[in-house]
C-alpha atoms as a PDB file:
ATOM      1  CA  UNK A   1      28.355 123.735  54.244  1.00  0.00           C
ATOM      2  CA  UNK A   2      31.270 125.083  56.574  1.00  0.00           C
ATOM      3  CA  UNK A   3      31.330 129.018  55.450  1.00  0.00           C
ATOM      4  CA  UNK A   4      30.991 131.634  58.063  1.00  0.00           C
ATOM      5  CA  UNK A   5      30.362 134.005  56.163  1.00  0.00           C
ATOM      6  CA  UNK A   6      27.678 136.299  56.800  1.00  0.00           C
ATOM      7  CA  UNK A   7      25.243 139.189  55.173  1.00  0.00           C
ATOM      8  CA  UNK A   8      24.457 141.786  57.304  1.00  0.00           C
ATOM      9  CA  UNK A   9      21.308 144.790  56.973  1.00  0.00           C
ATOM     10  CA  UNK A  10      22.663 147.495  55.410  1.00  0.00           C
ATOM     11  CA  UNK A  11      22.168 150.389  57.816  1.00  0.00           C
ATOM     12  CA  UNK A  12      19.804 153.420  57.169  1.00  0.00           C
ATOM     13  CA  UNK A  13      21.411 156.330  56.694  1.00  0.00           C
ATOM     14  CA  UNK A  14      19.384 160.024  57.507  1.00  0.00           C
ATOM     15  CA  UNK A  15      20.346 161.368  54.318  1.00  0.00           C
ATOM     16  CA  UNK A  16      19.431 160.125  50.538  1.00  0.00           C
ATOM     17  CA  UNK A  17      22.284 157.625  49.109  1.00  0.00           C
ATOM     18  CA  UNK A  18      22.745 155.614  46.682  1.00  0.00           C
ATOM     19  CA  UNK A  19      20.049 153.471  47.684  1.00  0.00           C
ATOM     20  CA  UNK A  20      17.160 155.837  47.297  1.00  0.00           C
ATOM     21  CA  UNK A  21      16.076 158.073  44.363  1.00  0.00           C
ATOM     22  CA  UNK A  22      14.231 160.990  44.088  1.00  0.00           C
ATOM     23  CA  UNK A  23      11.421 160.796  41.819  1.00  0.00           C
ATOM     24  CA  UNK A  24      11.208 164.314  39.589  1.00  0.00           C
ATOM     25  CA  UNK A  25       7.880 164.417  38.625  1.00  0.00           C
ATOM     26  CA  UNK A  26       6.303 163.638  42.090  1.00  0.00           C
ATOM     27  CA  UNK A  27       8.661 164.706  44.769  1.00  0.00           C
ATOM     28  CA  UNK A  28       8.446 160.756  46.269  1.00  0.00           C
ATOM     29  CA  UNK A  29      11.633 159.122  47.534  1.00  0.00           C
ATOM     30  CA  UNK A  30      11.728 155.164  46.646  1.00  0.00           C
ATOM     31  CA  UNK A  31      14.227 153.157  49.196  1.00  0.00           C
ATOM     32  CA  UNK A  32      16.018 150.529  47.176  1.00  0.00           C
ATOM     33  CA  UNK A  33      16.798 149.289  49.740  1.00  0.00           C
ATOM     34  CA  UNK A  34      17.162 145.169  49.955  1.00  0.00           C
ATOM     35  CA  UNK A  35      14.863 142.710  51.462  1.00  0.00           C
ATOM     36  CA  UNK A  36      16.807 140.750  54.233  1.00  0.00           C
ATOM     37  CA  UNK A  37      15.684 136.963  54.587  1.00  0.00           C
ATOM     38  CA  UNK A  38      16.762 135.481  57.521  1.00  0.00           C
ATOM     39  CA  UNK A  39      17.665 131.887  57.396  1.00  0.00           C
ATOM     40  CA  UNK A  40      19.238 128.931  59.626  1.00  0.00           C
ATOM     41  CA  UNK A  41      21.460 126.208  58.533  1.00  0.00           C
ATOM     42  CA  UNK A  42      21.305 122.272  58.909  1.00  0.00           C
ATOM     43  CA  UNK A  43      23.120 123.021  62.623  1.00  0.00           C
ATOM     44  CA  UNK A  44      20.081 125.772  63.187  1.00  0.00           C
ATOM     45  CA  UNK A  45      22.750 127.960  62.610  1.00  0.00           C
ATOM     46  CA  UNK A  46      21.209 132.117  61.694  1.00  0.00           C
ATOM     47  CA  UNK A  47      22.492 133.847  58.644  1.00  0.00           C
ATOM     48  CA  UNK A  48      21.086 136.427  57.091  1.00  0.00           C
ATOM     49  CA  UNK A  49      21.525 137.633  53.285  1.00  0.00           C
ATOM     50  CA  UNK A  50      19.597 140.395  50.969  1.00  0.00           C
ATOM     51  CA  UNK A  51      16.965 138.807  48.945  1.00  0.00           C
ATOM     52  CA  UNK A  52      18.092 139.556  44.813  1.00  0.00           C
ATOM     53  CA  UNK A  53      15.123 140.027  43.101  1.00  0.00           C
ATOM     54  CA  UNK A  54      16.911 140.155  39.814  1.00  0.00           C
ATOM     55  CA  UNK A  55      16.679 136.065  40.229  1.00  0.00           C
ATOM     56  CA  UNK A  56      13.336 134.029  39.871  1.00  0.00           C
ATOM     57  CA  UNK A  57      11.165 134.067  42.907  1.00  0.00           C
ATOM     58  CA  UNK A  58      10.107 131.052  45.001  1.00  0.00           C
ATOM     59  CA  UNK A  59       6.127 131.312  44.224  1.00  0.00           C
ATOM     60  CA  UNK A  60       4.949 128.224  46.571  1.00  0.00           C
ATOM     61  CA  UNK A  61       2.582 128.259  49.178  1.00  0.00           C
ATOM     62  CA  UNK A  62       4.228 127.351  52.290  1.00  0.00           C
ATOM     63  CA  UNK A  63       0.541 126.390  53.443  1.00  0.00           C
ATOM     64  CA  UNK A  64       0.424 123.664  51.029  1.00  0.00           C
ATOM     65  CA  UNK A  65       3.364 121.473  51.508  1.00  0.00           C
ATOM     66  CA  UNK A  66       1.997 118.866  53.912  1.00  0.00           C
ATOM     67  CA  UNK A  67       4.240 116.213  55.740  1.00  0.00           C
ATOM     68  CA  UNK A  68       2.906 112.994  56.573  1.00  0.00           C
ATOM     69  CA  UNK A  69       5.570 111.096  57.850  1.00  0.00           C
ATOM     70  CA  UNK A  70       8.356 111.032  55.279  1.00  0.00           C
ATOM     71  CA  UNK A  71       5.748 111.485  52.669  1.00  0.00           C
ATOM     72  CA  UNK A  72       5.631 114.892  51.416  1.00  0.00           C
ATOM     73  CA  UNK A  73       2.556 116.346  49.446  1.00  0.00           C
ATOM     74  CA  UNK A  74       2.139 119.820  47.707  1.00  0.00           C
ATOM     75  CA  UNK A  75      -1.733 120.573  47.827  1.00  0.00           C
ATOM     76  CA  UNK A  76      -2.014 122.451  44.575  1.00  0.00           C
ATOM     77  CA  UNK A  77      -3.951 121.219  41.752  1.00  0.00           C
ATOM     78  CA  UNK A  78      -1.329 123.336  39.204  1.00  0.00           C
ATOM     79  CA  UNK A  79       1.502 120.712  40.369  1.00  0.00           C
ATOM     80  CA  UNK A  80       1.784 117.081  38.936  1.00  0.00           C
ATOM     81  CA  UNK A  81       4.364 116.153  42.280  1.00  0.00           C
ATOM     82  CA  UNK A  82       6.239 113.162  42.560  1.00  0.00           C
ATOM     83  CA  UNK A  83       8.296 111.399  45.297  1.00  0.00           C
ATOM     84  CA  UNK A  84      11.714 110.396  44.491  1.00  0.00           C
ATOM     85  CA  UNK A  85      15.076 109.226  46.600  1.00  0.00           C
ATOM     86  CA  UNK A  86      18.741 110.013  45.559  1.00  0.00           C
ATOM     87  CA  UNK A  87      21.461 107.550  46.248  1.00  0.00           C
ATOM     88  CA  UNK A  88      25.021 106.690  45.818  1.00  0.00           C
ATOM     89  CA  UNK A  89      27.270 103.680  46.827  1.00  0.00           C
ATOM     90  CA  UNK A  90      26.777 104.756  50.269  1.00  0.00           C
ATOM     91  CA  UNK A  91      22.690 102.754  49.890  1.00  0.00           C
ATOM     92  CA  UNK A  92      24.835  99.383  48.829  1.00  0.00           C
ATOM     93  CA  UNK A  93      22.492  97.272  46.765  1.00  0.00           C
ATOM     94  CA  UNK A  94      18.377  98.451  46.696  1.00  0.00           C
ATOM     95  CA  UNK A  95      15.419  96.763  46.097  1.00  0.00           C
ATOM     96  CA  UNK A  96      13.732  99.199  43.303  1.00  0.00           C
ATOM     97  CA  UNK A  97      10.929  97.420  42.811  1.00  0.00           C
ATOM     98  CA  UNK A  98       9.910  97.638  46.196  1.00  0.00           C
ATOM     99  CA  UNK A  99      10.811 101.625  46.162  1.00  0.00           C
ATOM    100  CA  UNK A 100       8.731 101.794  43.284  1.00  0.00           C
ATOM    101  CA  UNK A 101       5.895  99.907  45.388  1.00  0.00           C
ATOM    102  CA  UNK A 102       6.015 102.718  47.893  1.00  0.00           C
ATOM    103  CA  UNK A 103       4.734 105.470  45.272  1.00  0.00           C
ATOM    104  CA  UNK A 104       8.592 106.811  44.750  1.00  0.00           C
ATOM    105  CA  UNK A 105       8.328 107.427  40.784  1.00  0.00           C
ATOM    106  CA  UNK A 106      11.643 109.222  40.275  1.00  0.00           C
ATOM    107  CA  UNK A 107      15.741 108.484  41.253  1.00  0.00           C
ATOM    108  CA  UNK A 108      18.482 110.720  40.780  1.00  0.00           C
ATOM    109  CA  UNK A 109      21.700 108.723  41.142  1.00  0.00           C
ATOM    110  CA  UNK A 110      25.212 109.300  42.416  1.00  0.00           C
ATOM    111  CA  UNK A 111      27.330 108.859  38.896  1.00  0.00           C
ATOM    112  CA  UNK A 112      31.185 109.751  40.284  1.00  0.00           C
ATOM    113  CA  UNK A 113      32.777 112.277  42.576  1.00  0.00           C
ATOM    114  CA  UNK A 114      35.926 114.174  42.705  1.00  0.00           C
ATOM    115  CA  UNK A 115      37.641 113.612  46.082  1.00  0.00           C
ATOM    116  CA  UNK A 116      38.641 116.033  48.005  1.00  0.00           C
ATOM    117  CA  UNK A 117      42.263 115.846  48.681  1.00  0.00           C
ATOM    118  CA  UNK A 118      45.055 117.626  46.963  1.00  0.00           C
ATOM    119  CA  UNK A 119      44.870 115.514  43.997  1.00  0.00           C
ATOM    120  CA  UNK A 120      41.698 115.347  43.223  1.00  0.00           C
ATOM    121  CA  UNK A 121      40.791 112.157  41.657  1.00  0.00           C
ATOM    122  CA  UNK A 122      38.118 111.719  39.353  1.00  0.00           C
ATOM    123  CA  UNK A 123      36.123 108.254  40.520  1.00  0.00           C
ATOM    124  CA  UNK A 124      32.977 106.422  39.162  1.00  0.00           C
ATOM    125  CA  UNK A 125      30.076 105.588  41.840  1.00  0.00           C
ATOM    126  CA  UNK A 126      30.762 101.816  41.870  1.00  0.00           C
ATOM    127  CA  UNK A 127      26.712 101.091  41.916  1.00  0.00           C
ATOM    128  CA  UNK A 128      25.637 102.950  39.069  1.00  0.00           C
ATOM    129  CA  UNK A 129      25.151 100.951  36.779  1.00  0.00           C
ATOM    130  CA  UNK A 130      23.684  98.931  38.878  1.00  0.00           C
ATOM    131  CA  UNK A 131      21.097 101.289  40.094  1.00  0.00           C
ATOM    132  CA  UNK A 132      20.780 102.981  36.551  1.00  0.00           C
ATOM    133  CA  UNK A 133      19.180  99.487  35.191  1.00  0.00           C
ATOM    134  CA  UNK A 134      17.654  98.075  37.902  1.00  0.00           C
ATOM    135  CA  UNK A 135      16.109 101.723  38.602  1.00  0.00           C
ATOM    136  CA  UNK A 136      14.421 102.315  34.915  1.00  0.00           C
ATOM    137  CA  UNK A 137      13.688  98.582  35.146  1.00  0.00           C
ATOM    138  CA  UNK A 138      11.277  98.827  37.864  1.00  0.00           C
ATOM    139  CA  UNK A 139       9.288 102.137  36.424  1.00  0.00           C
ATOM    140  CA  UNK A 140      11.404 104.753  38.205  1.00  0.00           C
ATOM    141  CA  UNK A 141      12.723 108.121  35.602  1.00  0.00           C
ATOM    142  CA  UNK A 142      16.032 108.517  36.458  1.00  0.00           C
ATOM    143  CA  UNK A 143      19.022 111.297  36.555  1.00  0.00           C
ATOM    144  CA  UNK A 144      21.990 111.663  37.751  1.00  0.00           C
ATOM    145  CA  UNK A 145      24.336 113.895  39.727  1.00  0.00           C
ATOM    146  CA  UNK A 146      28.119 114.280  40.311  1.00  0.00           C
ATOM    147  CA  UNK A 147      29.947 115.272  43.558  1.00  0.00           C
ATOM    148  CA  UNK A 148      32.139 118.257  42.341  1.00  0.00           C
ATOM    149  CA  UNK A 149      35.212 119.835  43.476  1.00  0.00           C
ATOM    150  CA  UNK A 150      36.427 121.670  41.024  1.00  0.00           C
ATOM    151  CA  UNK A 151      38.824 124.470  41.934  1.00  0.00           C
ATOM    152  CA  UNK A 152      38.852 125.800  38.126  1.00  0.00           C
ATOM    153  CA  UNK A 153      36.811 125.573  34.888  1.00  0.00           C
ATOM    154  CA  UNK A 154      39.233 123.556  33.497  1.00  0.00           C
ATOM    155  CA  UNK A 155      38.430 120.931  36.093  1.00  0.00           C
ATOM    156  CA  UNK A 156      34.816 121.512  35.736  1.00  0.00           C
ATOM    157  CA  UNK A 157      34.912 120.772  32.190  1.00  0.00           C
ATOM    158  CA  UNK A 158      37.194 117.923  32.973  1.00  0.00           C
ATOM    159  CA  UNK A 159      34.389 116.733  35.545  1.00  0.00           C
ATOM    160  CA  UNK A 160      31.406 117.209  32.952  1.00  0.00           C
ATOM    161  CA  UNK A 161      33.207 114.960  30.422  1.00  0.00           C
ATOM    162  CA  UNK A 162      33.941 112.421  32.846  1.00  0.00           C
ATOM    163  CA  UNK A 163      30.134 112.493  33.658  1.00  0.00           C
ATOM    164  CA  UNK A 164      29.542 112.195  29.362  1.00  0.00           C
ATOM    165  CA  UNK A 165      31.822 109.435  29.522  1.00  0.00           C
ATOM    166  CA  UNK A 166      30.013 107.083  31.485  1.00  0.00           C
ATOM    167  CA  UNK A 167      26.943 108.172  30.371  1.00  0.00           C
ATOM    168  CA  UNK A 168      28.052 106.850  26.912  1.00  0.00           C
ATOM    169  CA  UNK A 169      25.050 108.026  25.383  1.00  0.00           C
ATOM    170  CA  UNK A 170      22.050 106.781  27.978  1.00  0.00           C
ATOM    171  CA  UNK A 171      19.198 107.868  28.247  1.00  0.00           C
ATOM    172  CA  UNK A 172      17.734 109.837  31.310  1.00  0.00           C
ATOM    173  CA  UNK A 173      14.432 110.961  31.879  1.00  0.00           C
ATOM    174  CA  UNK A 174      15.948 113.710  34.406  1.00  0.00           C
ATOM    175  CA  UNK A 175      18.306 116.206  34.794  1.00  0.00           C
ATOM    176  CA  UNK A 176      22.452 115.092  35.064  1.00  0.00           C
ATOM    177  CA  UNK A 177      23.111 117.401  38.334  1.00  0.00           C
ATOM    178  CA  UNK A 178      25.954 119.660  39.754  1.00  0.00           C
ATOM    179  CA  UNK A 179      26.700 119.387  43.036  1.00  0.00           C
ATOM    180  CA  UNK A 180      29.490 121.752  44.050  1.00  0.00           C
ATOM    181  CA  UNK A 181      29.467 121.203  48.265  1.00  0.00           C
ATOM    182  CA  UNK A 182      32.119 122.234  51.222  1.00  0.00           C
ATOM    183  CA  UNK A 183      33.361 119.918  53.555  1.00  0.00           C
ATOM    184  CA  UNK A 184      32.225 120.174  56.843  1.00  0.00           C
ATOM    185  CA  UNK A 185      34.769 118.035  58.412  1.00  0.00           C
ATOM    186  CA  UNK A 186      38.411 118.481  56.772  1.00  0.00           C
ATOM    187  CA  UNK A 187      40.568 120.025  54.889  1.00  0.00           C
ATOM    188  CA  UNK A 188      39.426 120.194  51.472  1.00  0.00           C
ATOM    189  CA  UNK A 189      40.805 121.135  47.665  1.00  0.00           C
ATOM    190  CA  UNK A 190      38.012 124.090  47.361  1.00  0.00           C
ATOM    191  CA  UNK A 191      38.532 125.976  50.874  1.00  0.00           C
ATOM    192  CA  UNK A 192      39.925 128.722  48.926  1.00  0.00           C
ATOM    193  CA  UNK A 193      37.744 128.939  46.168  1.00  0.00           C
ATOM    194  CA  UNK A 194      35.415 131.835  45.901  1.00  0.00           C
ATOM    195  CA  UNK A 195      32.302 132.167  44.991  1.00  0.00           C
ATOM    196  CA  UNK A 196      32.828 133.814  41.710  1.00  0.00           C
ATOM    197  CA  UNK A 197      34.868 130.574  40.671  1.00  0.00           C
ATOM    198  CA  UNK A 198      32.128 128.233  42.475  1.00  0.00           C
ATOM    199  CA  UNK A 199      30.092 129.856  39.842  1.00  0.00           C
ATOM    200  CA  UNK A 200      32.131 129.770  36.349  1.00  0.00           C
ATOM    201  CA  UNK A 201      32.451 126.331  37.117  1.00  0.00           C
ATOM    202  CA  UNK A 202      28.772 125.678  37.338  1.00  0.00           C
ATOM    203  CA  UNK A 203      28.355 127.362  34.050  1.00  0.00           C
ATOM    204  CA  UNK A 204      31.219 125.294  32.245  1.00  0.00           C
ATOM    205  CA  UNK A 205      30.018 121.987  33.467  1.00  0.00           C
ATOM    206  CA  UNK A 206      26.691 122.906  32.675  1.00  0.00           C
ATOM    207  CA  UNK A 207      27.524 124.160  29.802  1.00  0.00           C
ATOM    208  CA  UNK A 208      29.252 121.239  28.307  1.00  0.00           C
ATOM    209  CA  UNK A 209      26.364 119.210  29.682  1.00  0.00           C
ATOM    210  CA  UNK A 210      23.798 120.885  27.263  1.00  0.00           C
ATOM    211  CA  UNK A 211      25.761 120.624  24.312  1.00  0.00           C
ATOM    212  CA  UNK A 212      25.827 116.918  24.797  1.00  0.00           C
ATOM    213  CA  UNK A 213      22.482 116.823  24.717  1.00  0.00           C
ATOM    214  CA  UNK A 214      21.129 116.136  28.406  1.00  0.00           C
ATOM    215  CA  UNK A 215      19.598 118.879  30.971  1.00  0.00           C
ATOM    216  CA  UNK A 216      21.526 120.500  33.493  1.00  0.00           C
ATOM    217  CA  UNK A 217      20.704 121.158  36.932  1.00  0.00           C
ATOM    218  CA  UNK A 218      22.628 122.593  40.079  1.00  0.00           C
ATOM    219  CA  UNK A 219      22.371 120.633  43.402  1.00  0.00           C
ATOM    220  CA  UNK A 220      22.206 124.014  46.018  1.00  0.00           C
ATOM    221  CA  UNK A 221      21.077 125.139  49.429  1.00  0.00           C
ATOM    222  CA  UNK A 222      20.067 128.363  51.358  1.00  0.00           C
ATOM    223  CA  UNK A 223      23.819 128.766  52.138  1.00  0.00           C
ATOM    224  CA  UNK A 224      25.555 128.504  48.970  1.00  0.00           C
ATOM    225  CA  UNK A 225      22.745 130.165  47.309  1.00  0.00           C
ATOM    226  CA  UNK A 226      23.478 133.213  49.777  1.00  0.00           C
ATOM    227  CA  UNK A 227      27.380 133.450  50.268  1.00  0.00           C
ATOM    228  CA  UNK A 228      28.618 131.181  47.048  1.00  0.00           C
ATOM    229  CA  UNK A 229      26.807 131.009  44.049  1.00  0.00           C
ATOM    230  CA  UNK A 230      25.645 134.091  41.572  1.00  0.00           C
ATOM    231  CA  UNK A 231      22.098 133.094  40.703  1.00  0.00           C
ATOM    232  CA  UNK A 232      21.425 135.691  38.627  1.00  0.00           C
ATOM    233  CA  UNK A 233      24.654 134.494  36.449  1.00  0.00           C
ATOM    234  CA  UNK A 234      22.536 131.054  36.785  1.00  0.00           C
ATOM    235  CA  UNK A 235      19.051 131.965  35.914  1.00  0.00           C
ATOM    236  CA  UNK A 236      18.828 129.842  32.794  1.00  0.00           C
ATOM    237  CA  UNK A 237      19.216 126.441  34.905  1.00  0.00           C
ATOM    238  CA  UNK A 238      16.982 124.823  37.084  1.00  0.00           C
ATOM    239  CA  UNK A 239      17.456 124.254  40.917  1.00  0.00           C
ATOM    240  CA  UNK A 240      17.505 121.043  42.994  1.00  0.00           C
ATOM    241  CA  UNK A 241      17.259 122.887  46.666  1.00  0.00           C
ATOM    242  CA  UNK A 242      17.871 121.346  49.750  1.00  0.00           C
ATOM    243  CA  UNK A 243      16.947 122.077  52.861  1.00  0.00           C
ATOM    244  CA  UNK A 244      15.453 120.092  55.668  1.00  0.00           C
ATOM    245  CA  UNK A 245      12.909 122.667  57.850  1.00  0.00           C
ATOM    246  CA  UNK A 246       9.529 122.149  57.166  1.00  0.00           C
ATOM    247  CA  UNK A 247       9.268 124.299  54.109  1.00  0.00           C
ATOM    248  CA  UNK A 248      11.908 125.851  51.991  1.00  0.00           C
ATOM    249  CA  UNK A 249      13.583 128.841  53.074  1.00  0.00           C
ATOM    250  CA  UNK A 250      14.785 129.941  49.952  1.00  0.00           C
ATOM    251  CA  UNK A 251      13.239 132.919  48.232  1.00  0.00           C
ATOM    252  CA  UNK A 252      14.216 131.732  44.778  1.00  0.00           C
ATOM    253  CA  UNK A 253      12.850 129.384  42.241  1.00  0.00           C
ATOM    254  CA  UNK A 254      13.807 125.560  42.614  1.00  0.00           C
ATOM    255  CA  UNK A 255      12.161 122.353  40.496  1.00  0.00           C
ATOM    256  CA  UNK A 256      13.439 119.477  42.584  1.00  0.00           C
ATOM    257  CA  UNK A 257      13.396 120.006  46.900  1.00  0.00           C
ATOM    258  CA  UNK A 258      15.356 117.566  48.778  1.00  0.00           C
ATOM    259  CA  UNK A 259      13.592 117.954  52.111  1.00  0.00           C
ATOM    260  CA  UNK A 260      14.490 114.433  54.283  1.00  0.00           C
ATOM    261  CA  UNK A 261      18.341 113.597  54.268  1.00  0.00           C
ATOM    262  CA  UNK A 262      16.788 111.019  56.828  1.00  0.00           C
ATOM    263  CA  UNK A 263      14.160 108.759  55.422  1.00  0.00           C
ATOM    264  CA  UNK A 264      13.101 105.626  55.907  1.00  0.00           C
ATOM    265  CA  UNK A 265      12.351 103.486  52.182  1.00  0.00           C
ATOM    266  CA  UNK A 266      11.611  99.794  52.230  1.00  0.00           C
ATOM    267  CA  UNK A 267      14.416  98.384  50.120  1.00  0.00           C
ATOM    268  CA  UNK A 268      16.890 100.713  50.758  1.00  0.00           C
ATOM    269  CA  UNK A 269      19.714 100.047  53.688  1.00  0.00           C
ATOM    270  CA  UNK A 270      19.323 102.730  56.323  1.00  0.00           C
ATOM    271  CA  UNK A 271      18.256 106.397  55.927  1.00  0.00           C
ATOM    272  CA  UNK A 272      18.288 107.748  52.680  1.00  0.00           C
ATOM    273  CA  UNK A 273      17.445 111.158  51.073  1.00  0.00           C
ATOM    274  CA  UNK A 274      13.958 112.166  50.342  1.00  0.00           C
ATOM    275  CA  UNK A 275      13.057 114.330  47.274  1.00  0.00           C
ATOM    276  CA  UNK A 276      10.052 116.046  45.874  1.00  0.00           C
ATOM    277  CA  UNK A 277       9.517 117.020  42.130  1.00  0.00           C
ATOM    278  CA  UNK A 278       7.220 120.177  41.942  1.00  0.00           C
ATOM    279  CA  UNK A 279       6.201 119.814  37.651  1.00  0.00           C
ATOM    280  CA  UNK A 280       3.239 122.514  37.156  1.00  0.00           C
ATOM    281  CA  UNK A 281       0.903 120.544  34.942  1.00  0.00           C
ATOM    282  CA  UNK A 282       0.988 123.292  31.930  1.00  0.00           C
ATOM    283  CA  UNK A 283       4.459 122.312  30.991  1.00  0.00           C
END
């Protein structure tokens, strides 16, 4: 993500404002005052933001997320985890049955992409199908996810039927994934776009992809979840984070973490992302 924007701590003020009340009955003063998390990006960039507590909390252990290599455990008997990958053209052709060999029980798949230029073209991943069979052939649940860059709703809902097109009707075991991103090295369709739009358009695509039927999910990090998209507005969908420190930064509630955007899988060509499914076993 490329936005400088930043959240800075509000600054106490000696008198009461609008951030504190007066309590009648006891005299007490209660400071609304926000939480401030501090943060860094994939650079090691520091941002900071106020913590909404309107949106579901992050309730994991820090303590328990152990890293053993690129294998990443959750120590908690609550959680049924599983190790997955996600992958796009980018992988060329993969050996699934040896990713399934390597305890990876779960793919989410690259199904098409808006580019990013001025016109915007709507393309399929050219290995999906591809991946989508040989993937669910070898034992692996699958979903999918779809670069957006939608500068409207109209194109989001043009995006989410593109996604129903090919889909045609499959089945997935997982989520089909919105993944709104910036681009960190040109010019790009969405520069402009704010983060109010950012987040009707999550809601239309997602919209349109629960009416057909499937799950929806929204692909985020610690910096769009700060400066771009309205959680709150968002609450009703679940989360695949990303974010590559050694825990998650994010104070809010995510199902899928993508925590490696550098591993190492036998049968896949070079690095490749690394992703962790956090299920708790009463669901």
């Amino acid at each position: 993500m490329t936005r400088d924007k930043t959240i800075t701590k509000p600054e106490k003020q000696d008198q009461q404002t609008a951030n504190e009340e007066e309590t009648e009955d006891t005299g007490n003063i209660e400071s609304a005052e926000p939480e401030i998390l501090v943060f860094r990006d994939v650079f090691g960039e520091e941002y900071e933001t106020a913590i909404n507590p309107d949106i579901p909390s992050n309730l994991f252990d820090n303590d328990k997320f152990i890293h053993e290599g690129d294998i990443l455990r959750y120590d908690d008997e609550g959680y049924d985890c599983k190790l997955g990958i996600d992958v796009s053209h980018h992988q060329g052709s993969i050996d699934w049955e040896s990713v399934k060999a390597q305890g990876y029980d779960f793919a989410i798949l690259r199904i098409g992409y808006r580019g990013y230029g001025k016109e915007g073209t709507l393309n399929r991943d050219q290995t999906f199908e591809e991946n989508y069979e040989n993937a669910r052939a070898a034992g692996l649940s699958v979903g999918v996810y779809f670069f957006a860059q939608a500068v409207s709703e109209e194109e989001a809902a043009e995006e989410a039927e593109f996604v129903l097109g090919i889909l045609n009707g499959r089945d997935l075991e997982l989520p089909v994934v919105y993944d709104p991103e910036s681009i960190l090295d040109d010019e790009a369709r969405t520069d402009d776009v704010s983060g109010e739009q950012f987040t009707k358009n999550t809601k239309e695509f997602c919209r349109l992809i629960k009416e057909a039927g499937y799950v929806p999910m929204i692909y985020s990090n610690m910096l769009w979840e700060a400066f771009e998209l309205d959680l709150e507005q968002l609450s009703d969908i679940d989360i695949w984070y990303a974010d590559y420190e050694d825990v998650p930064q994010t104070p809010y509630n995510f199902v899928f973490w993508q925590y490696s955007n550098t591993g190492n899988v036998a049968g896949v060509s070079g690095e490749v992302d690394l992703d962790i499914w956090l299920k708790p076993k009463n669901e």
